[in-house]
C-alpha atoms as a PDB file:
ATOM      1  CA  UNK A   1     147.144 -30.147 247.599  1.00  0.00           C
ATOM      2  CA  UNK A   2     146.119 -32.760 245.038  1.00  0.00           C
ATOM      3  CA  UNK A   3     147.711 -33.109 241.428  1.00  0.00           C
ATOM      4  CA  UNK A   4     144.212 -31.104 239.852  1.00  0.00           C
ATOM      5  CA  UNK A   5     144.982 -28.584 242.156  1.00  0.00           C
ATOM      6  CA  UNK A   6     148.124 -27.973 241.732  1.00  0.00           C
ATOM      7  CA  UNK A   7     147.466 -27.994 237.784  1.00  0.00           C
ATOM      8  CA  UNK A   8     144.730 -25.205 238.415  1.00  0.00           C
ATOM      9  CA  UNK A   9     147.258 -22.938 240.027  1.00  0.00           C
ATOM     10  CA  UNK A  10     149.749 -23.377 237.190  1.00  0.00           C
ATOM     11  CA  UNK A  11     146.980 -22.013 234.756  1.00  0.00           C
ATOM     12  CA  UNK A  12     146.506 -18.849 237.072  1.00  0.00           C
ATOM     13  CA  UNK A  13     150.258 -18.953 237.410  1.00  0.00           C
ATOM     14  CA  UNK A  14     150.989 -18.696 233.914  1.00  0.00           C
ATOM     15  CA  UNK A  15     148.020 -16.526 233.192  1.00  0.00           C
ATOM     16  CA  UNK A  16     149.447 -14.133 235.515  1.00  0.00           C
ATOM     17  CA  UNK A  17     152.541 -14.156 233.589  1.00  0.00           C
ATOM     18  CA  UNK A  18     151.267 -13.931 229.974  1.00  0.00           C
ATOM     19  CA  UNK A  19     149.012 -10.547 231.326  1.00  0.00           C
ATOM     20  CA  UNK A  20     151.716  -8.897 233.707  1.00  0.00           C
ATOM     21  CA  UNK A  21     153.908  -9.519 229.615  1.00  0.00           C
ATOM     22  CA  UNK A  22     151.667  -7.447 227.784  1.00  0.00           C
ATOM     23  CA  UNK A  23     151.899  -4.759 229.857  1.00  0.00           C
ATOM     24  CA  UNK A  24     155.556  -4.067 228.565  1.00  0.00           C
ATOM     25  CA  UNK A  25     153.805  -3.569 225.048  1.00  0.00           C
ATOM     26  CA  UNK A  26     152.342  -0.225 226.178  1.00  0.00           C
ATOM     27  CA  UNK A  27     156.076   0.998 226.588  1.00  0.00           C
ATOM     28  CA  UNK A  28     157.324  -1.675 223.493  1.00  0.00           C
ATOM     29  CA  UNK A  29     154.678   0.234 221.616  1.00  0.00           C
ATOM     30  CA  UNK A  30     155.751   3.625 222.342  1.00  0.00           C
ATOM     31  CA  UNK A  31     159.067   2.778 220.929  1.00  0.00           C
ATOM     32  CA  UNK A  32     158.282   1.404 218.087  1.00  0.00           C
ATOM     33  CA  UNK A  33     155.859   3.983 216.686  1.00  0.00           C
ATOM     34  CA  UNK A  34     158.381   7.100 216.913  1.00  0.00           C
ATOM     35  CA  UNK A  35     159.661   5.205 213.215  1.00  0.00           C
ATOM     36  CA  UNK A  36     156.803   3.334 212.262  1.00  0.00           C
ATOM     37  CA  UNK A  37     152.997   3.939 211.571  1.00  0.00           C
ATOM     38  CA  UNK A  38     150.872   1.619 213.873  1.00  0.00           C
ATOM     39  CA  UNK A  39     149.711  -0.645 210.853  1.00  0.00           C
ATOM     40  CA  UNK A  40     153.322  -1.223 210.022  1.00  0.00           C
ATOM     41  CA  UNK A  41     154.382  -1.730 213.555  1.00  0.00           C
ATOM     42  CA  UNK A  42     151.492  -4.325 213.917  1.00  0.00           C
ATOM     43  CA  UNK A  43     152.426  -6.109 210.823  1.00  0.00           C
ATOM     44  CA  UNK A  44     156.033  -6.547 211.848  1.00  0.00           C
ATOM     45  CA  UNK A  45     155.397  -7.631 215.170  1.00  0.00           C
ATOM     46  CA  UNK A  46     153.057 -10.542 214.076  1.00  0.00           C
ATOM     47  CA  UNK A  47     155.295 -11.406 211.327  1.00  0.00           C
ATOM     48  CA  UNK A  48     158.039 -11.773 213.346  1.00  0.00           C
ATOM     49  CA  UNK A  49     155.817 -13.993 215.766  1.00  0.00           C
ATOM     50  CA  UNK A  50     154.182 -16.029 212.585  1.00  0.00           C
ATOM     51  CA  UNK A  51     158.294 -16.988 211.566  1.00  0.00           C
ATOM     52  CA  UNK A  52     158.680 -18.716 215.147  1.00  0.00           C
ATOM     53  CA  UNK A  53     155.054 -19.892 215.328  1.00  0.00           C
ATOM     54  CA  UNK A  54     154.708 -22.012 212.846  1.00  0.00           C
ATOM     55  CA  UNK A  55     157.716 -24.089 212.998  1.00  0.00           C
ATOM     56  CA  UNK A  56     156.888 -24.433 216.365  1.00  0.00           C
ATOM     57  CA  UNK A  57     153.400 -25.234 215.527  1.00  0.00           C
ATOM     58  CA  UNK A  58     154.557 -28.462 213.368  1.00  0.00           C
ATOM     59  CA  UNK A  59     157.275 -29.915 215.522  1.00  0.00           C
ATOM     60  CA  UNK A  60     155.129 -29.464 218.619  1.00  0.00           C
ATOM     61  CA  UNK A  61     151.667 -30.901 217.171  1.00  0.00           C
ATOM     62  CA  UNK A  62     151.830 -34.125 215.535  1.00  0.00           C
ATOM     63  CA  UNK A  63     147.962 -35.021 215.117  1.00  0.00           C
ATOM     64  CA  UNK A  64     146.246 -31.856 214.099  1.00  0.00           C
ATOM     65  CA  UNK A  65     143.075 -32.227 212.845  1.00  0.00           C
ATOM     66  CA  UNK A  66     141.772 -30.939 209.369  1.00  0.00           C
ATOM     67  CA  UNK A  67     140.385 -27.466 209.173  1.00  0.00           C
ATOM     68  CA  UNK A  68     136.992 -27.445 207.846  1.00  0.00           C
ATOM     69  CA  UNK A  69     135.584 -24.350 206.301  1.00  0.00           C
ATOM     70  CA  UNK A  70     133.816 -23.345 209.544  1.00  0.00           C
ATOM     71  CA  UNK A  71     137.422 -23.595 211.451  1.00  0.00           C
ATOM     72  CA  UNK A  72     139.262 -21.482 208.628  1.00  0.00           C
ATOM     73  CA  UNK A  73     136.609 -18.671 209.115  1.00  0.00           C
ATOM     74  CA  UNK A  74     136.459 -19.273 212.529  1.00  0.00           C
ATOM     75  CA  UNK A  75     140.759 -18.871 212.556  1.00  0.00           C
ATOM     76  CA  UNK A  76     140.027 -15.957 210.420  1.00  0.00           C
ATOM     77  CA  UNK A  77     137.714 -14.185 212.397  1.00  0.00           C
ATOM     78  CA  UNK A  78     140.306 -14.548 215.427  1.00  0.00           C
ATOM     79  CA  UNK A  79     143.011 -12.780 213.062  1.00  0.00           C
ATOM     80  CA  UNK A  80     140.494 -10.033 211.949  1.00  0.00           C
ATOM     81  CA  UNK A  81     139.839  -8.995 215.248  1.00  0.00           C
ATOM     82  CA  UNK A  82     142.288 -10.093 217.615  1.00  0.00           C
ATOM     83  CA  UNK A  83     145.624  -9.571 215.743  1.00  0.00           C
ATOM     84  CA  UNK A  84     144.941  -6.923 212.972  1.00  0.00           C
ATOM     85  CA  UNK A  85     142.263  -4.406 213.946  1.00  0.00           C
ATOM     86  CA  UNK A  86     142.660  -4.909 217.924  1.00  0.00           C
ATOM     87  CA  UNK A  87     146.801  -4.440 217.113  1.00  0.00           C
ATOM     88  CA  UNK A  88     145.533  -1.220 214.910  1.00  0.00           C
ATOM     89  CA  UNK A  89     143.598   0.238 217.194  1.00  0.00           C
ATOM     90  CA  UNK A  90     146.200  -0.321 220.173  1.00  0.00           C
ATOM     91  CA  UNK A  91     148.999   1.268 218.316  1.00  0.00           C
ATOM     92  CA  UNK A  92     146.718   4.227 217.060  1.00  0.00           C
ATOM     93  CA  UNK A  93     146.130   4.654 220.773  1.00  0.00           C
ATOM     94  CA  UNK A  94     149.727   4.346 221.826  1.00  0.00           C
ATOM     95  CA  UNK A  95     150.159   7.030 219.462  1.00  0.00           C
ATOM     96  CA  UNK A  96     147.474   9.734 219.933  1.00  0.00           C
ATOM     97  CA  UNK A  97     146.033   8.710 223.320  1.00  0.00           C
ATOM     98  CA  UNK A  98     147.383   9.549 226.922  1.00  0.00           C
ATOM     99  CA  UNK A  99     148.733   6.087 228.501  1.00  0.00           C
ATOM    100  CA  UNK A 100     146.311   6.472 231.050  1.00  0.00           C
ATOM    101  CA  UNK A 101     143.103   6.820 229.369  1.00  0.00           C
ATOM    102  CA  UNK A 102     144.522   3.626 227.099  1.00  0.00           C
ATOM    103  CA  UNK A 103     144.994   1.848 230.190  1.00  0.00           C
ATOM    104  CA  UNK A 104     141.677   2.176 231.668  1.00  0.00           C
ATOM    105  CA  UNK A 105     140.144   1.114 228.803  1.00  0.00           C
ATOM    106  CA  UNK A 106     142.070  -2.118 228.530  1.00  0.00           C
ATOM    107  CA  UNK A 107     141.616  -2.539 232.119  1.00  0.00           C
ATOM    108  CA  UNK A 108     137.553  -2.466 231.130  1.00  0.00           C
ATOM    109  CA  UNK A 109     138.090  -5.773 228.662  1.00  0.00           C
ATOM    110  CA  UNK A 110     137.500  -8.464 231.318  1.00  0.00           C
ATOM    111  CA  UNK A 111     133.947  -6.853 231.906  1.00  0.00           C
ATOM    112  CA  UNK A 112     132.845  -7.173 228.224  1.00  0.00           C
ATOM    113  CA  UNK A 113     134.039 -10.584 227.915  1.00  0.00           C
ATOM    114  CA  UNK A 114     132.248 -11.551 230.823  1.00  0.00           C
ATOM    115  CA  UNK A 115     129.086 -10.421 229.463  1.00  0.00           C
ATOM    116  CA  UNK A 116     129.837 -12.181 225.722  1.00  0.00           C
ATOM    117  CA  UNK A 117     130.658 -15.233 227.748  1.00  0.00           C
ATOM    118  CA  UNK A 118     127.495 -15.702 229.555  1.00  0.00           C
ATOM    119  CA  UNK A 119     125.228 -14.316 226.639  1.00  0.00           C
ATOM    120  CA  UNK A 120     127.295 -16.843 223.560  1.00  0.00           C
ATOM    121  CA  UNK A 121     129.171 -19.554 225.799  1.00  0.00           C
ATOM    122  CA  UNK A 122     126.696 -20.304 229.061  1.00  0.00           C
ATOM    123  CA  UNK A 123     130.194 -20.171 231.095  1.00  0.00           C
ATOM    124  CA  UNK A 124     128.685 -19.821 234.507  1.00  0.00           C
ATOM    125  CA  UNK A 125     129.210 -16.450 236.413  1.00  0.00           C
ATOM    126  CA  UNK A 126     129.940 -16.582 240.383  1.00  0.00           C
ATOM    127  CA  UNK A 127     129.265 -14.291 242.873  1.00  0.00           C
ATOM    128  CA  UNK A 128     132.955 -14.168 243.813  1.00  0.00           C
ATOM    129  CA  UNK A 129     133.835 -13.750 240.376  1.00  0.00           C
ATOM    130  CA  UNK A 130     131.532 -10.423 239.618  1.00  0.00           C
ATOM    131  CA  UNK A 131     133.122  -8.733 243.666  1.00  0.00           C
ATOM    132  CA  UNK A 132     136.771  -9.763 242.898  1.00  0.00           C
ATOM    133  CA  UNK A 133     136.088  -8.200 239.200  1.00  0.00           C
ATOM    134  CA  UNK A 134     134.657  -5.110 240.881  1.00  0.00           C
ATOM    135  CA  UNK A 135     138.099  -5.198 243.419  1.00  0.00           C
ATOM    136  CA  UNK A 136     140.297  -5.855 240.406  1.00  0.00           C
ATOM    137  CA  UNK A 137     139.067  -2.848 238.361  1.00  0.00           C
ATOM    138  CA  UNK A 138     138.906  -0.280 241.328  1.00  0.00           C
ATOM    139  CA  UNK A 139     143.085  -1.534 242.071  1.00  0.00           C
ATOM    140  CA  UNK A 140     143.476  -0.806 238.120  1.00  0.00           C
ATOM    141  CA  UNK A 141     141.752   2.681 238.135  1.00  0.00           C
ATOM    142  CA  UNK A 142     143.821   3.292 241.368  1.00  0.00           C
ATOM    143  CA  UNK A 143     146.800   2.434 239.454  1.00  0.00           C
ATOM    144  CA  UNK A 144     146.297   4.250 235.903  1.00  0.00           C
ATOM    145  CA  UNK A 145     145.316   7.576 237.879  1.00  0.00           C
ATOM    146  CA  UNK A 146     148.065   7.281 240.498  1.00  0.00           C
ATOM    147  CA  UNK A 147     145.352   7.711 242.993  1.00  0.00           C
ATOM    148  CA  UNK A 148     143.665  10.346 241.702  1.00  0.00           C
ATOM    149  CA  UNK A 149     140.401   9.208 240.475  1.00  0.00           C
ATOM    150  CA  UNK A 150     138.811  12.389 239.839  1.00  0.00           C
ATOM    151  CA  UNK A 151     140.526  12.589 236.509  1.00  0.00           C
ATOM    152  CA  UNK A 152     137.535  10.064 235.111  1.00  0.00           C
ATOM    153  CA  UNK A 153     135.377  13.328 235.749  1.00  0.00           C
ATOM    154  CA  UNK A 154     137.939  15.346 233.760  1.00  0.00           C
ATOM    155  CA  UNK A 155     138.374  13.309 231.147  1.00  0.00           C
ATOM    156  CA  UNK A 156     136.380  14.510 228.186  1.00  0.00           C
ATOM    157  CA  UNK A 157     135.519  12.487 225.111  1.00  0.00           C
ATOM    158  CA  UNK A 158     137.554  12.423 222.171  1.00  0.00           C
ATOM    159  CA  UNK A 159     137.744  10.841 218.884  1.00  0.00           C
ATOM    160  CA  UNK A 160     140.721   8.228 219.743  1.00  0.00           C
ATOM    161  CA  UNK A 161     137.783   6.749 222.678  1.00  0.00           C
ATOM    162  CA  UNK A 162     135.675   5.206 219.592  1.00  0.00           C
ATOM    163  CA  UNK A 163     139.285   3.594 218.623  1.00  0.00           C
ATOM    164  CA  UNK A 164     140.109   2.495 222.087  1.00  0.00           C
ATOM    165  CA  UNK A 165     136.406   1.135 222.207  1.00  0.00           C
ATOM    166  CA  UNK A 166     136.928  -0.657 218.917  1.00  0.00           C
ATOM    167  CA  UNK A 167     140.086  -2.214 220.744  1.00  0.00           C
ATOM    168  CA  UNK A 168     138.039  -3.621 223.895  1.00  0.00           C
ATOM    169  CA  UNK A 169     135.439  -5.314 221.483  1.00  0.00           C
ATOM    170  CA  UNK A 170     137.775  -6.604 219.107  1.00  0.00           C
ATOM    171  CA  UNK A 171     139.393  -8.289 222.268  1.00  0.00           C
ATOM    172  CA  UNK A 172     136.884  -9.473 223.759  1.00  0.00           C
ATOM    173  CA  UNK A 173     135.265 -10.946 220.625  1.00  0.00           C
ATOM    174  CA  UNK A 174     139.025 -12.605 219.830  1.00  0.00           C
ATOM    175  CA  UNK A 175     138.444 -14.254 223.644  1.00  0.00           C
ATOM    176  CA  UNK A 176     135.118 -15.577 223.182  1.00  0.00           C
ATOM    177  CA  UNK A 177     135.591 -16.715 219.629  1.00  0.00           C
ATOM    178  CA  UNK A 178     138.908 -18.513 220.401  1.00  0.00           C
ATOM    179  CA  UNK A 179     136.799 -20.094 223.420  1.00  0.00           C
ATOM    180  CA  UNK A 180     135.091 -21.950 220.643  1.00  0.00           C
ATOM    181  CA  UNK A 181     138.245 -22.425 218.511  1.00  0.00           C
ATOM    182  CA  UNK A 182     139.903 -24.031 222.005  1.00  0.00           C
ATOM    183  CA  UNK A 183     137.029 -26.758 221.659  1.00  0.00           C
ATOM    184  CA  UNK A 184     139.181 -28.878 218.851  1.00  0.00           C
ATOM    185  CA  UNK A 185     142.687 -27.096 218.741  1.00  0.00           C
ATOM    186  CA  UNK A 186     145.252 -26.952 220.946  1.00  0.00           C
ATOM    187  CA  UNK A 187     146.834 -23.155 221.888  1.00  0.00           C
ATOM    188  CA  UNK A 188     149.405 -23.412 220.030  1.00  0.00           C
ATOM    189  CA  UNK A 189     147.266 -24.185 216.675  1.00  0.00           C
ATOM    190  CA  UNK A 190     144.568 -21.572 218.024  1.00  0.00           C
ATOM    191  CA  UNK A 191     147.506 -18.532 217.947  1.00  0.00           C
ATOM    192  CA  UNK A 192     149.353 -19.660 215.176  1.00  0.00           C
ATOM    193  CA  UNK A 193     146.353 -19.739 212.883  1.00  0.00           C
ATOM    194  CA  UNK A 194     145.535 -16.343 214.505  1.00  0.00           C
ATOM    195  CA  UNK A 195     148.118 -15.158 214.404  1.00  0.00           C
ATOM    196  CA  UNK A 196     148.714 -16.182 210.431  1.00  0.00           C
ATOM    197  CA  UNK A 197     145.542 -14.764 208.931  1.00  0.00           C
ATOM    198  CA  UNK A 198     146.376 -11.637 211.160  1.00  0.00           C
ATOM    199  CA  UNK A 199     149.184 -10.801 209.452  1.00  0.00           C
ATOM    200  CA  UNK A 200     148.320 -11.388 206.226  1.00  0.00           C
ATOM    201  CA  UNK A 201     145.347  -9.097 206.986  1.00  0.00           C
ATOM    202  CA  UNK A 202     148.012  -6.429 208.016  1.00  0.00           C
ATOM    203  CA  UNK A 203     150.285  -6.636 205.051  1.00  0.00           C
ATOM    204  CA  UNK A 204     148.553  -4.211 202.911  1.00  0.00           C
ATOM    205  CA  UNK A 205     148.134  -1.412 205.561  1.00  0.00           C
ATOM    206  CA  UNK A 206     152.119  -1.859 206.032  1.00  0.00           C
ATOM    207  CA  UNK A 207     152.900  -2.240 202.265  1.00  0.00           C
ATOM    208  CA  UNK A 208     150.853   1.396 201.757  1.00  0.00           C
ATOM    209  CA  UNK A 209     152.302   2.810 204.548  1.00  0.00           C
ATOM    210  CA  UNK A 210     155.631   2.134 204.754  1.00  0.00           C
ATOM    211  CA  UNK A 211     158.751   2.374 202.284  1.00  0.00           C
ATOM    212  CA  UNK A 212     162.001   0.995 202.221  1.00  0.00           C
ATOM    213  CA  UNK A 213     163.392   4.398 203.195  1.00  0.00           C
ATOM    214  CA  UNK A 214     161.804   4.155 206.665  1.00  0.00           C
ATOM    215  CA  UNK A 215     162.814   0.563 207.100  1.00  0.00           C
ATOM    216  CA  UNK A 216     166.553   1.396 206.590  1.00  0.00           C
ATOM    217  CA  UNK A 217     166.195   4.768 208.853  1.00  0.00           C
ATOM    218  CA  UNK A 218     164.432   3.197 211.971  1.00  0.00           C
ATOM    219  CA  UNK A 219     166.521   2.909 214.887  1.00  0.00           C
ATOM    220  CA  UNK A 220     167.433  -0.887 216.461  1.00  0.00           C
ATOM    221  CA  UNK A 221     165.459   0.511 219.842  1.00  0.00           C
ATOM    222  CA  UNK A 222     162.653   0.310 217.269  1.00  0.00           C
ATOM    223  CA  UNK A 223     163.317  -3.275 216.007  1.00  0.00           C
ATOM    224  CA  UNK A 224     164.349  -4.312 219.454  1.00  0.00           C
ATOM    225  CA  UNK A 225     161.085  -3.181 221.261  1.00  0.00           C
ATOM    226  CA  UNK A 226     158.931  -5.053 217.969  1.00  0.00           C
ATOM    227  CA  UNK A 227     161.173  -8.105 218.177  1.00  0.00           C
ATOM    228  CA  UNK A 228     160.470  -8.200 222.394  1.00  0.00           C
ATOM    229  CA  UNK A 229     156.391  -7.832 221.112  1.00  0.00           C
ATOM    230  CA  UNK A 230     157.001 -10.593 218.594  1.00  0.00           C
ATOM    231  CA  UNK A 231     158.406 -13.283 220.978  1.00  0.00           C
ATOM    232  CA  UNK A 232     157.267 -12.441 224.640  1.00  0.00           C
ATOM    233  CA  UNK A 233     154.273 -10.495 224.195  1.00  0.00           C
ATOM    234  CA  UNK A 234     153.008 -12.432 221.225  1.00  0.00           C
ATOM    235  CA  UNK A 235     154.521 -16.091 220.915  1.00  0.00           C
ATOM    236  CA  UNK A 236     154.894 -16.798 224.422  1.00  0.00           C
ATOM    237  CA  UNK A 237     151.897 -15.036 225.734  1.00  0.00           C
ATOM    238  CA  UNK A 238     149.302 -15.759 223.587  1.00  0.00           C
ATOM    239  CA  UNK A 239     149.943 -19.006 223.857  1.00  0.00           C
ATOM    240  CA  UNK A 240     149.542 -19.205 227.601  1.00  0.00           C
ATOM    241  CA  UNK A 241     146.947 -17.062 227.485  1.00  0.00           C
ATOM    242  CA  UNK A 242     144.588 -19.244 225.092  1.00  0.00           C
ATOM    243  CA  UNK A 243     145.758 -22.331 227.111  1.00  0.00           C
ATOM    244  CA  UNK A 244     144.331 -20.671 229.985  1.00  0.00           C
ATOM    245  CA  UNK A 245     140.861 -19.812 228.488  1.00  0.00           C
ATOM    246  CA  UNK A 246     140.876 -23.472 227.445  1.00  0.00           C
ATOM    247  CA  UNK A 247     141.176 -24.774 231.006  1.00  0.00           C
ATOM    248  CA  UNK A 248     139.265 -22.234 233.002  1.00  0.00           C
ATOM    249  CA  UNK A 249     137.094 -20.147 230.881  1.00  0.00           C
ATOM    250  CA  UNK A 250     136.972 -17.062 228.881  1.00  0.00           C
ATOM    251  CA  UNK A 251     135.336 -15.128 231.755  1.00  0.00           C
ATOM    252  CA  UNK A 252     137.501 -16.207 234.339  1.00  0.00           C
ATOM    253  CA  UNK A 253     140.878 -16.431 232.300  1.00  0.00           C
ATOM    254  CA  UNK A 254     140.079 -12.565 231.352  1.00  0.00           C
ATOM    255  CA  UNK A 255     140.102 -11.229 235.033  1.00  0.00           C
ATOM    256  CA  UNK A 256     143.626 -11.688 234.991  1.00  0.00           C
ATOM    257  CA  UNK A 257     143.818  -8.908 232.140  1.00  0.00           C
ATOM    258  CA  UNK A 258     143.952  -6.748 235.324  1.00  0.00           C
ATOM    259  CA  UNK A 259     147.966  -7.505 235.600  1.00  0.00           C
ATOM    260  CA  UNK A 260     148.620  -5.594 232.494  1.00  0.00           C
ATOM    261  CA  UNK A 261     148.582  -1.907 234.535  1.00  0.00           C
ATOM    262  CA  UNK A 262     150.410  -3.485 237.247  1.00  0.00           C
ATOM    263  CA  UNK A 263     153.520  -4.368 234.804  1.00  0.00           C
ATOM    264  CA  UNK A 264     153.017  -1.188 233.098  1.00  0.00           C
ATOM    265  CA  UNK A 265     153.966   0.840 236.304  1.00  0.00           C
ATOM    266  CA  UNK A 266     156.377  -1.529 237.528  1.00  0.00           C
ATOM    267  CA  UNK A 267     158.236  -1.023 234.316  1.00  0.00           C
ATOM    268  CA  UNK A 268     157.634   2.599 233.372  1.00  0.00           C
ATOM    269  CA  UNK A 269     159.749   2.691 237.144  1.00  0.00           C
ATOM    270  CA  UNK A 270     162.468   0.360 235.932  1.00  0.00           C
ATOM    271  CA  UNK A 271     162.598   1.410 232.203  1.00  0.00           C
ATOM    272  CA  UNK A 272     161.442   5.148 232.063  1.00  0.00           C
ATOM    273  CA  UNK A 273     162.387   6.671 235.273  1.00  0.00           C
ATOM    274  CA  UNK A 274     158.704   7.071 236.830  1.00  0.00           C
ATOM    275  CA  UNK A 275     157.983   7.182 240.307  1.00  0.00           C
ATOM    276  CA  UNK A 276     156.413   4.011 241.848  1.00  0.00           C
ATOM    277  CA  UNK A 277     154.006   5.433 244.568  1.00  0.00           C
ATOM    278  CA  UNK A 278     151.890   4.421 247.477  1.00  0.00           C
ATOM    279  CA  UNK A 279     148.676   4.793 245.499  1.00  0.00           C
ATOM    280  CA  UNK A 280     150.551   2.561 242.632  1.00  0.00           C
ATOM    281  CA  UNK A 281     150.974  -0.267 245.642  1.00  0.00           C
ATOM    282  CA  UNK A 282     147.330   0.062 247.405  1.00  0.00           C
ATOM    283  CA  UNK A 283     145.868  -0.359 243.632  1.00  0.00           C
ATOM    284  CA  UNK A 284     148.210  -3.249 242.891  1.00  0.00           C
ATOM    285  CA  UNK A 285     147.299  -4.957 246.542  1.00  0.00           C
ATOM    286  CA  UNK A 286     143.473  -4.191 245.222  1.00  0.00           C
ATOM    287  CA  UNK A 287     144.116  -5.908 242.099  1.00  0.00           C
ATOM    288  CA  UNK A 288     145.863  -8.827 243.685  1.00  0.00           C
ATOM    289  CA  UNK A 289     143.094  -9.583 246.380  1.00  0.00           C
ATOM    290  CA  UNK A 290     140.163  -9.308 243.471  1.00  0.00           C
ATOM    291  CA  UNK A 291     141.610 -11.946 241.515  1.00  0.00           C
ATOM    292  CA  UNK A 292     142.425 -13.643 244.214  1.00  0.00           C
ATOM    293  CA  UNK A 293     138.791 -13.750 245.330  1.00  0.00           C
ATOM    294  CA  UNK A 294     137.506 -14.433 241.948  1.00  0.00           C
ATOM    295  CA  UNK A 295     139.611 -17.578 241.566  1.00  0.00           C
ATOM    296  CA  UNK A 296     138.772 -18.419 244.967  1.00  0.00           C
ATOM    297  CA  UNK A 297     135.662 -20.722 245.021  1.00  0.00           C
ATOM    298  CA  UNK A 298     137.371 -23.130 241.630  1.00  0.00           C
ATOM    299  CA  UNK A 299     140.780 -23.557 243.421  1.00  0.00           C
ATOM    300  CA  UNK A 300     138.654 -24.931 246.908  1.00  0.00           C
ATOM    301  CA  UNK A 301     135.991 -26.715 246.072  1.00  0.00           C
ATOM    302  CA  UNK A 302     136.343 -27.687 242.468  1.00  0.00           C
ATOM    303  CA  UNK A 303     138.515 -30.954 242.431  1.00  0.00           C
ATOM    304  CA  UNK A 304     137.772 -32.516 239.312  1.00  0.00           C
ATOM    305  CA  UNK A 305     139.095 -29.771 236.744  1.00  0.00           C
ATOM    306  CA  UNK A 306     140.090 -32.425 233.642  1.00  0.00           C
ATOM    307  CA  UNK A 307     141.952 -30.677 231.292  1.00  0.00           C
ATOM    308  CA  UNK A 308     141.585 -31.234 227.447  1.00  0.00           C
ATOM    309  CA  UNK A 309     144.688 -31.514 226.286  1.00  0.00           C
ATOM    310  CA  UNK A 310     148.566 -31.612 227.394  1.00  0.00           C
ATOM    311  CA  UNK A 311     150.257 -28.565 228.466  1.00  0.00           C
ATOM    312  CA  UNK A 312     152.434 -27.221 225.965  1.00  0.00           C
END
């Protein structure tokens, strides 16, 4: 295996990781709304991940180049959608929706971005990309319903689906955009700017919201689940994740999204109590070969994958 190979499975490697991370959000989340309003647990989360980021951001990056007015709307727009309304609309879902209907929604992001990617970015679409995407989605469907996929034809619509819709757009816009973003910054610029206009876009729901009475009555599960969001699922992972879409693609880099229900069961059985069953393991073996095949094509036969800028 030659050194741009090995590179290209680091990216999947760490892509894998940042994903299978935010899947401990959906039980972080569940925490940390039983004291705070999903706003407020947004805010702190992000606020929490802006005090490491920056820092980080200026001892890290030595040469970053001036924003222009285009880049600050551009770093805007990523806050607006990927950090404040996706982060409201996932909360508000953690709160009023069933974690299964949440996750199946979620699991329906790397579609969307797919289709923005091709439509805004040209990013070339294989056919082993669109069957392992197919695989990947079937293993996460397997995995939400525990097997029992006739509960799509129960399901009935509800209100909170136009708020867990709102979430898959805002996400996939937040990709696509920070594809173009990823074009002059590094990651680490890319989520901290993010990740700054975010929360300032969050303050006021959490200032209206919130008072100083709930602050001093929340539990420390509550701030330990945010502070776990704020360094792992946010700092670390977005970071990784927007290297990866830098390297390989928004399309390809969102297949891997497909981790999150995997980590959600695995730790709902380590941290809740719930059973880890056979359909949990055929859907996780479905998920595993569909990314696998959608990957597969790049790692062989592409040799020349030049990447833009160090790994951070």
């Amino acid at each position: 295996m030659n050194v741009d190979r090995k590179k290209l499975w680091l990216i999947y490697i760490m892509l894998a990781v940042a994903t299978s991370t935010w899947g401990s959000a959906f039980i972080a989340g569940k925490i940390a709304v039983e004291s705070f309003e999903p706003a407020t647990v947004a805010f702190f989360r992000f606020f929490g991940a802006a005090m490491l980021l920056f820092p980080l951001m200026w001892y890290k990056e030595r040469n970053i180049p001036k924003p222009t007015k285009k880049d600050w709307f551009l770093f805007a727009m990523l806050g607006l959608t990927g950090i404040a309304l996706y982060n409201i609309f996932f909360f508000l879902a953690s709160k009023h929706a069933p974690v299964i209907k949440s996750s199946l929604f979620i699991a329906a992001n790397p579609v969307l971005i797919i289709i923005l990617s091709v439509l805004f970015l040209k990013e070339k679409i294989t056919k082993n990309q669109v069957i392992g995407l197919i695989l990947a989605l079937v293993g996460a469907s397997i995995i939400v319903t525990n097997g029992d996929l006739g509960i799509f034809v129960a399901m009935a619509f509800e209100p909170i689906d136009l708020i867990l819709l709102g979430a898959v757009i805002c996400w996939a816009l937040y990709s696509v955009i920070g594809r173009v973003v990823l074009q002059k910054y590094s990651s680490i610029v890319s989520t901290t700017y993010a990740v700054g206009f975010g929360t300032l876009f969050l303050l006021p729901f959490a200032v209206r919201e919130t008072s100083l009475t709930d602050i001093a009555s929340s539990s420390m599960n509550t701030w330990l689940a945010i502070g776990h969001m704020s360094v792992f699922v946010t700092v670390v992972s977005f970071i990784m994740y927007y290297y990866g879409i830098q390297q390989v693609g928004a399309a390809k880099a969102s297949i891997f999204i497909n981790f999150m229900p995997i980590s959600a069961v695995v730790m709902a059985s380590l941290f809740l109590g719930e059973a880890f069953t056979l359909p949990h393991l055929i859907g996780a073996v479905f998920v595993l070969f569909g990314i696998t095949l959608s990957n597969y094509k790049k790692s062989v036969k592409n040799q020349n994958l030049k990447p833009k800028k160090k790994l951070v």
